[in-house]
C-alpha atoms as a PDB file:
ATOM      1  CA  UNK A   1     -54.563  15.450 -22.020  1.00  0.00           C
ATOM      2  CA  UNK A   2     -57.324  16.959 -22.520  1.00  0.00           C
ATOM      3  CA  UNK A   3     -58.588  18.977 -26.242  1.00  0.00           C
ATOM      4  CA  UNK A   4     -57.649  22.703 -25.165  1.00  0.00           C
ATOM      5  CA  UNK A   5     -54.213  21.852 -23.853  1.00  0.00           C
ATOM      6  CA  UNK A   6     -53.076  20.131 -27.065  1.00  0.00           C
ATOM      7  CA  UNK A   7     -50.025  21.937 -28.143  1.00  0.00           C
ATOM      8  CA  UNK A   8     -49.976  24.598 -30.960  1.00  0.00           C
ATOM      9  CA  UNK A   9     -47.450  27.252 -32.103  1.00  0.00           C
ATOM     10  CA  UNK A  10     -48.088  30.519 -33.519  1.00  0.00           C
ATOM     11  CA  UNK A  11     -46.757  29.309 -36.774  1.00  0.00           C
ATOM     12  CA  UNK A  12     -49.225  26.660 -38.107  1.00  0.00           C
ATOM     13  CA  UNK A  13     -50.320  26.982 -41.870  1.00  0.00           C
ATOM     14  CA  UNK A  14     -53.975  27.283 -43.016  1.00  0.00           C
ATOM     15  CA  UNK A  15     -54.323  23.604 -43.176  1.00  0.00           C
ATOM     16  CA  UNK A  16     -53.363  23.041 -39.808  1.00  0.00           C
ATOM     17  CA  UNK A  17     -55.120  25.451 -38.757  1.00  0.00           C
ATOM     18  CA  UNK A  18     -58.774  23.839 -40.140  1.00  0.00           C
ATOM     19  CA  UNK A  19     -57.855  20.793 -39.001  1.00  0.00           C
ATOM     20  CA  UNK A  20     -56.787  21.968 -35.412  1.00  0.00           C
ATOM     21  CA  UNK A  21     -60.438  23.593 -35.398  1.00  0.00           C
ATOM     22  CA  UNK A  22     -61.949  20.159 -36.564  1.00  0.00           C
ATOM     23  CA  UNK A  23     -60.398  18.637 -33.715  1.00  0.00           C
ATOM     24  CA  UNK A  24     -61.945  20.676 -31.264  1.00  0.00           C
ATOM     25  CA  UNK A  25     -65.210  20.620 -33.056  1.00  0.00           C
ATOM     26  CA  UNK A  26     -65.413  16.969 -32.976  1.00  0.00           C
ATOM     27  CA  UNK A  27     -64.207  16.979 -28.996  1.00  0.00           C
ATOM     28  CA  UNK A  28     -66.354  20.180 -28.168  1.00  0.00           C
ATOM     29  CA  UNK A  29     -69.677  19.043 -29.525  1.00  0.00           C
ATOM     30  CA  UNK A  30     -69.068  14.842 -28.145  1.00  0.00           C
ATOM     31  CA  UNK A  31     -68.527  16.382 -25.093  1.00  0.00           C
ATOM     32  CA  UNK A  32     -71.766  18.219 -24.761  1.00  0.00           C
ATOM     33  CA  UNK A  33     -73.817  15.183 -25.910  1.00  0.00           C
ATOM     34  CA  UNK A  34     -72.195  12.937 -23.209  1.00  0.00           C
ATOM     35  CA  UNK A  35     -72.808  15.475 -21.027  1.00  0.00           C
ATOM     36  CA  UNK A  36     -76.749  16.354 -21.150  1.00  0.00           C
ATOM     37  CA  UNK A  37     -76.842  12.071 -21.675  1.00  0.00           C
ATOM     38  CA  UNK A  38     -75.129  11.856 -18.006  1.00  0.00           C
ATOM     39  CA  UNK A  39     -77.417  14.572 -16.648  1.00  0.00           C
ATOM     40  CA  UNK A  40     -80.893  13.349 -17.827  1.00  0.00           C
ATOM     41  CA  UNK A  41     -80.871  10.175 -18.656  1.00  0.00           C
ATOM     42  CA  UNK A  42     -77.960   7.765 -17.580  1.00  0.00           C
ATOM     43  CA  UNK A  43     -77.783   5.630 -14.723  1.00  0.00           C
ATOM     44  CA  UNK A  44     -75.283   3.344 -14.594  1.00  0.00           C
ATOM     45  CA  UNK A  45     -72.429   2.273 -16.230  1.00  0.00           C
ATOM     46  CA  UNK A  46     -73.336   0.092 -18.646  1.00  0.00           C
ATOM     47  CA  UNK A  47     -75.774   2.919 -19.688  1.00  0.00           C
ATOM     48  CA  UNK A  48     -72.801   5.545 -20.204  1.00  0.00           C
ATOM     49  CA  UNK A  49     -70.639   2.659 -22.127  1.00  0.00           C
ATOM     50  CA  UNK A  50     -73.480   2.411 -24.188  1.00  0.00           C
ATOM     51  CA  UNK A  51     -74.148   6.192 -24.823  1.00  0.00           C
ATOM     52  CA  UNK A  52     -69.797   6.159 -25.278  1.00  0.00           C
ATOM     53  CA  UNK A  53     -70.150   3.395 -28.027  1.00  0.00           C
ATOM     54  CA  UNK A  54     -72.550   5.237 -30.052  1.00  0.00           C
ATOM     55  CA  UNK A  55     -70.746   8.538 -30.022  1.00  0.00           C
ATOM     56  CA  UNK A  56     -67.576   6.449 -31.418  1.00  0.00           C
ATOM     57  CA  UNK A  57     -69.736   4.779 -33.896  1.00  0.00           C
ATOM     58  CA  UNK A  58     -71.283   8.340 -35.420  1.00  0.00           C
ATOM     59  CA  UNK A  59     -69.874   9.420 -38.350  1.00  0.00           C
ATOM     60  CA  UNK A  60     -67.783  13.237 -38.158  1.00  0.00           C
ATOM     61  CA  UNK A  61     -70.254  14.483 -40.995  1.00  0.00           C
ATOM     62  CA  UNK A  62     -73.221  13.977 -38.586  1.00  0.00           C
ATOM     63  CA  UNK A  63     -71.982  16.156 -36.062  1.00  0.00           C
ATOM     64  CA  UNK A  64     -69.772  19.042 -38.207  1.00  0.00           C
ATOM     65  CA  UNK A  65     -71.010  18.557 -41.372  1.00  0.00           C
ATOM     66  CA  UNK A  66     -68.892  21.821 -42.396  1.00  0.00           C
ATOM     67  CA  UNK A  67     -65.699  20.046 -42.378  1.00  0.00           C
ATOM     68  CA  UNK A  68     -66.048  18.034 -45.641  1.00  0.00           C
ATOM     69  CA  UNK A  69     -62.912  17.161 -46.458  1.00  0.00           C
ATOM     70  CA  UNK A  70     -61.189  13.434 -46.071  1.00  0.00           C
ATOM     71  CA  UNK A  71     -58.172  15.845 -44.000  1.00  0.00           C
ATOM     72  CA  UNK A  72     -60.830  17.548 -41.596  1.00  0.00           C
ATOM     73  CA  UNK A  73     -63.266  14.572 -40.937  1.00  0.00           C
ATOM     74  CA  UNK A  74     -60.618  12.420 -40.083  1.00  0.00           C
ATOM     75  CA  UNK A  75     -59.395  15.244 -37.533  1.00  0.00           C
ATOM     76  CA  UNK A  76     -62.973  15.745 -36.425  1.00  0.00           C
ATOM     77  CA  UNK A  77     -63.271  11.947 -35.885  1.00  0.00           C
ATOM     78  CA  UNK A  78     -59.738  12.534 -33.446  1.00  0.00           C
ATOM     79  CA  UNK A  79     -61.028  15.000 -31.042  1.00  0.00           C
ATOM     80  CA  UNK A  80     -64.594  12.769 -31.217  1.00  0.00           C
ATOM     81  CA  UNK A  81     -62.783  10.061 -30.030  1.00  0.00           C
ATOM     82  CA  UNK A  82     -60.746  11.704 -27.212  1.00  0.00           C
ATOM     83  CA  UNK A  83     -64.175  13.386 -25.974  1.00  0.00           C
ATOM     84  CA  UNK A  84     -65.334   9.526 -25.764  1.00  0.00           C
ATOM     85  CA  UNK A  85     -62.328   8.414 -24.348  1.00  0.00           C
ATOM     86  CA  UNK A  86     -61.882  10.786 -21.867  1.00  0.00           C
ATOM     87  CA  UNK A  87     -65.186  11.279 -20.793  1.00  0.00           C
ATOM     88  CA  UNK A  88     -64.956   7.559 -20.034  1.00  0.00           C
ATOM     89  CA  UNK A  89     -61.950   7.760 -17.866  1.00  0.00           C
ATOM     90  CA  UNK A  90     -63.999  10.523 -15.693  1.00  0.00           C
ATOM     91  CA  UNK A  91     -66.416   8.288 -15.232  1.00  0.00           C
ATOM     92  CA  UNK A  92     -65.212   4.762 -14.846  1.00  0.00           C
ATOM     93  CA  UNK A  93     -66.194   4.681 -11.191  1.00  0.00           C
ATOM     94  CA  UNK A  94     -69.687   5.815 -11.384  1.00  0.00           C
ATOM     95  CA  UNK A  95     -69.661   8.509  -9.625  1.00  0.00           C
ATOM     96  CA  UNK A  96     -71.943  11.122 -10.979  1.00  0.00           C
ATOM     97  CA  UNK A  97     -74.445   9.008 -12.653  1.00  0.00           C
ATOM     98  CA  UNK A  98     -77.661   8.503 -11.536  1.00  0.00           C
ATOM     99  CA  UNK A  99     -78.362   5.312  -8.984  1.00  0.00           C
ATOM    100  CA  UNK A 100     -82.346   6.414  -8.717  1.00  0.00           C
ATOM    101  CA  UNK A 101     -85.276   4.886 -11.305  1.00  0.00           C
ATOM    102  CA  UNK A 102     -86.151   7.318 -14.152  1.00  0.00           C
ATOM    103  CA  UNK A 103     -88.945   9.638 -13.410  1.00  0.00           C
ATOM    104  CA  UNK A 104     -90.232  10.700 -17.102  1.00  0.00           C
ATOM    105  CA  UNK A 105     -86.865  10.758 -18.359  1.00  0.00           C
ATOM    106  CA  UNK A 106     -86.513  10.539 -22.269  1.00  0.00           C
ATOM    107  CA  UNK A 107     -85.827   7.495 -24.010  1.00  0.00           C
ATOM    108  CA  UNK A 108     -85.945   8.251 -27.419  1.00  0.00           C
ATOM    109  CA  UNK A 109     -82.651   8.966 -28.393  1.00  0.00           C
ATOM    110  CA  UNK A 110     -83.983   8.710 -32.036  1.00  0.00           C
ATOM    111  CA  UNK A 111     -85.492  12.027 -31.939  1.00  0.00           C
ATOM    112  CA  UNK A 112     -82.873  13.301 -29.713  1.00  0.00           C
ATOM    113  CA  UNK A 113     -80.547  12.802 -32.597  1.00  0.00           C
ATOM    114  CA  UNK A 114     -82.826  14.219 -35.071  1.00  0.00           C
ATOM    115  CA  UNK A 115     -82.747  17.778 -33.239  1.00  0.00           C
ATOM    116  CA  UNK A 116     -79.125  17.582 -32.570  1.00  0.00           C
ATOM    117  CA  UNK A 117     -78.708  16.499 -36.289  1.00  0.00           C
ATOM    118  CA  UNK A 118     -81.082  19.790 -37.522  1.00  0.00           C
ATOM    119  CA  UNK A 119     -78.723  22.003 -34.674  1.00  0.00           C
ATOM    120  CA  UNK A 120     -76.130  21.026 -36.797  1.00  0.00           C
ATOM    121  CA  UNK A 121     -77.393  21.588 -40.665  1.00  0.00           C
ATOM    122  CA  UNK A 122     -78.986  25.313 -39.606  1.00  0.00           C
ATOM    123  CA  UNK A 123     -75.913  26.190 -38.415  1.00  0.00           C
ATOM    124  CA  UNK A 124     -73.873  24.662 -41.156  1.00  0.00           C
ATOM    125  CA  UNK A 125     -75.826  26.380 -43.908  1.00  0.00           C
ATOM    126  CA  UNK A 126     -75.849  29.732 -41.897  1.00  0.00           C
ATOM    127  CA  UNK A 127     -79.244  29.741 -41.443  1.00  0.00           C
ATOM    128  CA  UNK A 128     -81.715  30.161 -39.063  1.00  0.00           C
ATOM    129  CA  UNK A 129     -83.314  27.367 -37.255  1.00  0.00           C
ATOM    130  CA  UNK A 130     -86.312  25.662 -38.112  1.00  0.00           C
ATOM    131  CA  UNK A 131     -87.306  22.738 -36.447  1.00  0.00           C
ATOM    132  CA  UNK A 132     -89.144  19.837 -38.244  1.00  0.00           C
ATOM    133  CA  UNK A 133     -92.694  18.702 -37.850  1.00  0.00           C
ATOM    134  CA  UNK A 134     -91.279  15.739 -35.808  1.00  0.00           C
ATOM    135  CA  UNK A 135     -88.729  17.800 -34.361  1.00  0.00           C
ATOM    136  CA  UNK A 136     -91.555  20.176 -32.548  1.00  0.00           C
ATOM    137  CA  UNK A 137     -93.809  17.169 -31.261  1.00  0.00           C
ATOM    138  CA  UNK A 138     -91.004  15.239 -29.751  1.00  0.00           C
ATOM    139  CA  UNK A 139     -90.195  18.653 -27.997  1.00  0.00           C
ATOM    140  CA  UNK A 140     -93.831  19.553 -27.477  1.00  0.00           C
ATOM    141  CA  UNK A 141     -93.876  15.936 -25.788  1.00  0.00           C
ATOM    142  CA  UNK A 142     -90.873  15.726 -24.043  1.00  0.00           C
ATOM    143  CA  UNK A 143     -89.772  18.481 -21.423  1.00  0.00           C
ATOM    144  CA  UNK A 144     -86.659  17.054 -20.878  1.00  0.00           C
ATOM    145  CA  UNK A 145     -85.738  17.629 -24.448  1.00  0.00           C
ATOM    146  CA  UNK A 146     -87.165  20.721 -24.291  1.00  0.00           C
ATOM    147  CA  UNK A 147     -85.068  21.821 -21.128  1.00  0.00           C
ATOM    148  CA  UNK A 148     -81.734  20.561 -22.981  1.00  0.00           C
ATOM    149  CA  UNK A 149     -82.784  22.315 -26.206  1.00  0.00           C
ATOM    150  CA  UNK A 150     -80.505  25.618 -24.985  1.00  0.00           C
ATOM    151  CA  UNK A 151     -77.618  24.445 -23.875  1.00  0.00           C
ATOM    152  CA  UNK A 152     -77.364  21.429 -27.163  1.00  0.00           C
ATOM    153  CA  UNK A 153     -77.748  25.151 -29.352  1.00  0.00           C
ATOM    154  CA  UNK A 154     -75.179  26.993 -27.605  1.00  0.00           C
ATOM    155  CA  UNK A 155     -72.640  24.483 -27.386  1.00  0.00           C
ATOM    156  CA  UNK A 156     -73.219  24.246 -31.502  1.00  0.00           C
ATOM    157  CA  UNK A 157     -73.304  27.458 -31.825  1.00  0.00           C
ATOM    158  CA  UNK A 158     -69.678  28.246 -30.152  1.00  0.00           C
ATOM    159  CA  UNK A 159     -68.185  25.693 -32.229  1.00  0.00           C
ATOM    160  CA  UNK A 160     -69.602  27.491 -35.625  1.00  0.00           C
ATOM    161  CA  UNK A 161     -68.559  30.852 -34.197  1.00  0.00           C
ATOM    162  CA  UNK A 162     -64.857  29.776 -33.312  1.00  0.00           C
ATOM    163  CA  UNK A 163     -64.758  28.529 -36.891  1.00  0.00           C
ATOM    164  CA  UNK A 164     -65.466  32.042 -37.889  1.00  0.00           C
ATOM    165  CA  UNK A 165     -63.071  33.418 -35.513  1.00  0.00           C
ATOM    166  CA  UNK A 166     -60.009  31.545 -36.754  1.00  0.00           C
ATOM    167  CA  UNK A 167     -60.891  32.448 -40.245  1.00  0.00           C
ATOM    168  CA  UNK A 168     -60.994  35.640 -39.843  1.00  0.00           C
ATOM    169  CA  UNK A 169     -57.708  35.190 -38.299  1.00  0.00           C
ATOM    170  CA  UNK A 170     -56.271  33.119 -41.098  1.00  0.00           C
ATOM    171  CA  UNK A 171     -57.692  35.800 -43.137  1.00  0.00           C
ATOM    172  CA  UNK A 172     -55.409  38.422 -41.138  1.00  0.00           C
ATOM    173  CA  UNK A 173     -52.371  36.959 -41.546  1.00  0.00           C
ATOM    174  CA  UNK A 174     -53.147  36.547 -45.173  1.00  0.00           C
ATOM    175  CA  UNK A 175     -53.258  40.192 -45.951  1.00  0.00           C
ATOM    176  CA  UNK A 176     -56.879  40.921 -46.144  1.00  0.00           C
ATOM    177  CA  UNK A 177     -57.224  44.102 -46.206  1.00  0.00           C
ATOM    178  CA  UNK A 178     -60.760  43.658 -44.936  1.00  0.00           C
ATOM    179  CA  UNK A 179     -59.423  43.351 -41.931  1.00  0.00           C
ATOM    180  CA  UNK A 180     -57.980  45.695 -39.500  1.00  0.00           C
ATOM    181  CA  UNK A 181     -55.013  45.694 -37.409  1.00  0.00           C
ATOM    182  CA  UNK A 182     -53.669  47.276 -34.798  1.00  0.00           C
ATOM    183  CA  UNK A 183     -51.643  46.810 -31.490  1.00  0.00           C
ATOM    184  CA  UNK A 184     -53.187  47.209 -28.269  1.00  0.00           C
ATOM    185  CA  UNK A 185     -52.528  46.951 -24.374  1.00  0.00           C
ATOM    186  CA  UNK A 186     -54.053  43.262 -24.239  1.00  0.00           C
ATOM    187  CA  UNK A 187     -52.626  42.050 -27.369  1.00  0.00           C
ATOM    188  CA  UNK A 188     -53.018  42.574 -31.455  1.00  0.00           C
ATOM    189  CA  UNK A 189     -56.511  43.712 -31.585  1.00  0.00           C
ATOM    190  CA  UNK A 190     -57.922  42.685 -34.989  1.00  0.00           C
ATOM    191  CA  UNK A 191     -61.139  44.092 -36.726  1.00  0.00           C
ATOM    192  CA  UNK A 192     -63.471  42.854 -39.198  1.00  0.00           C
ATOM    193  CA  UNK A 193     -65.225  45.627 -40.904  1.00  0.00           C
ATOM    194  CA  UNK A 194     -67.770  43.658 -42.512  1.00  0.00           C
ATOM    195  CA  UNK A 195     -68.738  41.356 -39.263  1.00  0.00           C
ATOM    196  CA  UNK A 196     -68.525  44.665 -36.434  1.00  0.00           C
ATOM    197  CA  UNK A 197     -66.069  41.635 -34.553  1.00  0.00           C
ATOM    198  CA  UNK A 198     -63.173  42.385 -32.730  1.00  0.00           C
ATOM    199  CA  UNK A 199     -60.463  39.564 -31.864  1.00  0.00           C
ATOM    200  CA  UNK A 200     -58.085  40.458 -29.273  1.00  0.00           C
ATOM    201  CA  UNK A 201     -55.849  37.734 -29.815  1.00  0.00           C
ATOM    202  CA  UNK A 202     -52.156  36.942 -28.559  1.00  0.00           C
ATOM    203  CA  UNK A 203     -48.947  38.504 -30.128  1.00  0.00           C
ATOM    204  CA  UNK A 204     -47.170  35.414 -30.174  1.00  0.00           C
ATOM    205  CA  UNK A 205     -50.017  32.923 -31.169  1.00  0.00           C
ATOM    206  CA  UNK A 206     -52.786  34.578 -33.007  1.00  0.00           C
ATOM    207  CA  UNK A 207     -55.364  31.431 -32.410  1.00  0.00           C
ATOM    208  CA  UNK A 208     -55.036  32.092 -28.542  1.00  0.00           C
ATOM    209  CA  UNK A 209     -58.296  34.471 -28.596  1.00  0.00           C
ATOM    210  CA  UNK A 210     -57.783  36.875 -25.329  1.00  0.00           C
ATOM    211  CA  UNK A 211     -60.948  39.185 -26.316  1.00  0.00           C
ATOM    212  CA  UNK A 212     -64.085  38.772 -28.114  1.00  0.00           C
ATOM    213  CA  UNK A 213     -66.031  42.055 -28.929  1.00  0.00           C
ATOM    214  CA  UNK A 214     -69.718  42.366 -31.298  1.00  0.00           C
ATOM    215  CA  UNK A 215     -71.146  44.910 -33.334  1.00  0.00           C
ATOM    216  CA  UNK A 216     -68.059  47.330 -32.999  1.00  0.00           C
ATOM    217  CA  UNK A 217     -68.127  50.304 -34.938  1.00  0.00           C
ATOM    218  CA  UNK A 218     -64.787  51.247 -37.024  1.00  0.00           C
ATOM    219  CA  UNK A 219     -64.272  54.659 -34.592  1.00  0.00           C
ATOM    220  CA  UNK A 220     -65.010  52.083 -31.259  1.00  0.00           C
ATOM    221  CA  UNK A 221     -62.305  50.062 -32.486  1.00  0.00           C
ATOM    222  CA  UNK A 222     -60.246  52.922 -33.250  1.00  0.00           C
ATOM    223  CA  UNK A 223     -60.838  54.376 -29.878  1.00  0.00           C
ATOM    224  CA  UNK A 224     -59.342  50.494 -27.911  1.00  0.00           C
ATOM    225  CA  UNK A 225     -56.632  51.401 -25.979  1.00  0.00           C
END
């Protein structure tokens, strides 16, 4: 089974809530690392079993750092280990992995880390992203790195913004009056006045996210039909 067809109900409490989220964090961002591993670098099998053993050996704070409690790293660590697990399974026969010598590929998976790791804190601390002297020169060095930089920072970055998404949700059901709510044709259409987001979410489950809209103005959400 894989992460996104775990079953939920529209009913879950806060808690469950942040530690559904964790889940997915921990699968989501695994995932991605195997992924750009299999697609630059990995050859063979014993390669990927290494590259799996090392992802099940990280600890959750070095991937989603903003799930500090006991409760949400020990959910993280669940949905890192079904990433590993399952990413595995899909390749326990080898196909897909790379039979041909390394031209240039990158071997330091030292620095690879470090970037991944500095991903990670910016977007934590909701800043923006400045990369460290030895950061740059690996990158400045290494155009393999360099091509994967993009797609390690948006698969990051979706995982911080669905965070914000289901709190703004949580925040919803709560009462806040900060934000808006209002039925639509595709769903409860719900509006953050601060943020200029609009979630277009389901009527019976209010985490299944049917819409995402930016920098909405309070008449444009008004005006949704």
């Amino acid at each position: 089974m894989k992460m996104n067809q775990l079953p939920h109900n529209g009913t879950e409490t806060s808690d469950a809530i942040s530690e559904r989220r964790a889940r997915m964090d921990g699968y989501t961002i695994v995932r991605a690392i195997l992924q750009s591993k299999v697609k630059r670098e990995i050859r063979d099998l014993a390669e990927l079993e290494q590259a799996i053993q090392e992802e099940l050996a990280k600890e959750p704070t070095t991937i989603a750092p903003w799930h500090n409690s006991v409760v949400l790293q020990s959910a993280c660590r669940e949905g890192m280990r079904l990433a590993a697990l399952e990413f595995e399974r899909e390749h326990r026969d080898g196909r897909g992995l790379k039979r041909q010598e390394r031209a240039g590929g990158c071997r330091d998976m030292g620095a690879q880390e470090n970037i991944q790791s500095e991903i990670i804190d910016a977007l934590g601390r909701g800043v923006s992203l400045e990369m460290s002297e030895r950061a740059r020169q690996h990158l400045n060095s290494c155009a393999i790195c360099r091509g994967e930089l993009p797609s390690w920072m948006e698969a990051m970055r979706l995982c911080g913004e669905d965070e914000e998404f289901d709190e703004m949700i949580v925040a919803a059901q709560a009462g806040d009056p900060v934000i808006l709510r209002r039925d639509i044709s595709g769903g409860v259409g719900l509006y953050g006045s601060r943020s200029g987001v609009v979630l277009i979410v389901n009527p019976e489950d209010w985490m299944d996210i049917r819409g995402v809209q930016k920098n909405v103005a309070s008449e444009g959400f008004h005006s949704i039909v």
